[in-house]
Protein backbone atom coordinates (compact mmCIF):
# COMPACT_ATOMS: atom_id res chain seq x y z
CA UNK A 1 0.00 0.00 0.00
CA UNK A 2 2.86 2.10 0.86
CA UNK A 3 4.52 2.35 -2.64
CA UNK A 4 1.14 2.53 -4.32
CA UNK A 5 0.48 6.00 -2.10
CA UNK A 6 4.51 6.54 -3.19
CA UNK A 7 3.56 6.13 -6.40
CA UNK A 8 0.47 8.60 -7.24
CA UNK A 9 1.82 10.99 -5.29
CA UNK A 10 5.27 11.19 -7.20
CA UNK A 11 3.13 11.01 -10.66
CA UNK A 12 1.17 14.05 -9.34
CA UNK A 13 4.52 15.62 -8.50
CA UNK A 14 5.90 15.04 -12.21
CA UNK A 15 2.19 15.99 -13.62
CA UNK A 16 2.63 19.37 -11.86
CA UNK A 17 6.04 20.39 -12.50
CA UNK A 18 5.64 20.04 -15.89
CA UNK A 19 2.76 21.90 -15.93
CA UNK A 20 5.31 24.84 -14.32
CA UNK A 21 7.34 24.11 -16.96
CA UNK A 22 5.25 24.47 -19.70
CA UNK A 23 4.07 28.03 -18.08
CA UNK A 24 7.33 28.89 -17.53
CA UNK A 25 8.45 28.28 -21.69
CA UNK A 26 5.51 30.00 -22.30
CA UNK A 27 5.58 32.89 -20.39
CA UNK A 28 9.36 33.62 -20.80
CA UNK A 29 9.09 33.52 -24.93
CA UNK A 30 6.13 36.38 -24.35
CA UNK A 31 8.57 38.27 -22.65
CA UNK A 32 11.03 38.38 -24.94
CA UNK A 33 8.54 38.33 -27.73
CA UNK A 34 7.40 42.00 -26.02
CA UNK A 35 10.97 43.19 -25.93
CA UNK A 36 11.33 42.47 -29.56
CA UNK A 37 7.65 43.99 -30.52
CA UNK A 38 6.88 47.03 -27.91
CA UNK A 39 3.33 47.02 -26.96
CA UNK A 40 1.94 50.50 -28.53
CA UNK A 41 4.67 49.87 -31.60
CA UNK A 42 2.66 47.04 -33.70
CA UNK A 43 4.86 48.23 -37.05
CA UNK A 44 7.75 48.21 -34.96
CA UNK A 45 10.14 45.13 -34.47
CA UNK A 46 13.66 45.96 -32.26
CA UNK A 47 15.88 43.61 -33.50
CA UNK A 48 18.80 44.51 -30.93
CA UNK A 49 16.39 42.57 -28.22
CA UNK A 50 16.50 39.92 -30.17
CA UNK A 51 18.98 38.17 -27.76
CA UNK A 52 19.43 35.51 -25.12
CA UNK A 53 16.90 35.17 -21.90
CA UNK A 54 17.31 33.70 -18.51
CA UNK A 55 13.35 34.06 -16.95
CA UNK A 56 12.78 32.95 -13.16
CA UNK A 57 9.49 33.90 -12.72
CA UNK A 58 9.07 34.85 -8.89
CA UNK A 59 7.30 32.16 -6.57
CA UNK A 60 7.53 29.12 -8.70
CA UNK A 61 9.48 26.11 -7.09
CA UNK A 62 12.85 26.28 -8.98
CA UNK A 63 11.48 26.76 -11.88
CA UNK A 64 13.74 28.81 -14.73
CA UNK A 65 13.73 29.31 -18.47
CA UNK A 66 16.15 29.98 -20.85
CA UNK A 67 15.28 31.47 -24.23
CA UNK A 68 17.44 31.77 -27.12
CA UNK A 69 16.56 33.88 -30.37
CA UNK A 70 17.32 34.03 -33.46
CA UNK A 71 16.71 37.19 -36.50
CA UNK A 72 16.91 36.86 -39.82
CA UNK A 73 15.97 38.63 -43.21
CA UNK A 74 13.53 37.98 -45.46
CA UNK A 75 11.97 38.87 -48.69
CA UNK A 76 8.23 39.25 -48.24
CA UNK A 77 5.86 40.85 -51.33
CA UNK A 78 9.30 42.44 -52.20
CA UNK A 79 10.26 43.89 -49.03
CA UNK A 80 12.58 43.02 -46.41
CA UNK A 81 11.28 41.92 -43.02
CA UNK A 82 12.97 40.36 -40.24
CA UNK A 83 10.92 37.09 -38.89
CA UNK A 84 12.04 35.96 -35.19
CA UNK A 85 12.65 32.21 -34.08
CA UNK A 86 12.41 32.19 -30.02
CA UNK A 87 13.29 28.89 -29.05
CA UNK A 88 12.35 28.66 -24.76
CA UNK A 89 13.37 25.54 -22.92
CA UNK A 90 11.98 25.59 -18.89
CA UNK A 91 12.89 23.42 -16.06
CA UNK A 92 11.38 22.70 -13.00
CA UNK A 93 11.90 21.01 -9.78
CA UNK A 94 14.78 19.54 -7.70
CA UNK A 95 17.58 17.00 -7.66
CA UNK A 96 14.98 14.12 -7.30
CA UNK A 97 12.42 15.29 -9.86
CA UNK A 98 12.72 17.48 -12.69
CA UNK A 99 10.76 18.50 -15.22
CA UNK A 100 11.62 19.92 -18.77
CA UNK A 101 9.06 21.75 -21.42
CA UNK A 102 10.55 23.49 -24.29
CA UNK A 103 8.23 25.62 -26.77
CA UNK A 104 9.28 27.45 -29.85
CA UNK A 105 7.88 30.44 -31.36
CA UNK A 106 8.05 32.07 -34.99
CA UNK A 107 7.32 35.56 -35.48
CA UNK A 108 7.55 38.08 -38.14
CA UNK A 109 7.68 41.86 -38.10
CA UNK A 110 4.90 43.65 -39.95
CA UNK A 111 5.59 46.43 -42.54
């Protein structure tokens, strides 16, 4: 009975932090992804923020994310606009348990 209890309660552990984790990829590739676009600016893309992120969102249990970003130029309708890869891998928990959630993002600036 013991290492059935053991057992839920360490797959409700792993169903949780990776549930964190998944937040966490999320939220951190909207914060760069508002960095790069300025709320206000929706013509606007700022390529210099376009650039690595370590997010640790306050009062999460050891959760982090780190986002890396990528720019490039393209031809669009013959124009040149810059399109955005954000690329956001999270982790979450301890020594014992830890879970990982990556999410990607593609954006592209508007002219």
């Amino acid at each position: 009975m013991t290492k059935i209890g053991w057992s839920s309660q360490n797959t409700t552990t792993k169903e949780v932090l990776a549930e964190r984790a998944w937040l966490t990829a999320h939220s951190a590739n909207e914060v760069l992804l508002t960095q790069i676009f300025p709320l206000g600016q929706p013509h606007n893309s700022d390529e210099t923020a376009c650039k690595a992120l370590l997010f640790k969102p306050q009062d999460w249990f050891n959760c982090e994310a780190k986002v890396s970003c990528e720019s490039r130029k393209i031809s669009h309708d013959h124009q040149q606009i810059t399109e955005y890869k954000l690329s956001s891998t999270a982790t979450c928990g301890s020594k014992n348990i830890t879970m990982i959630r990556t999410q990607e993002v593609w954006a592209r600036g508007v002219k």
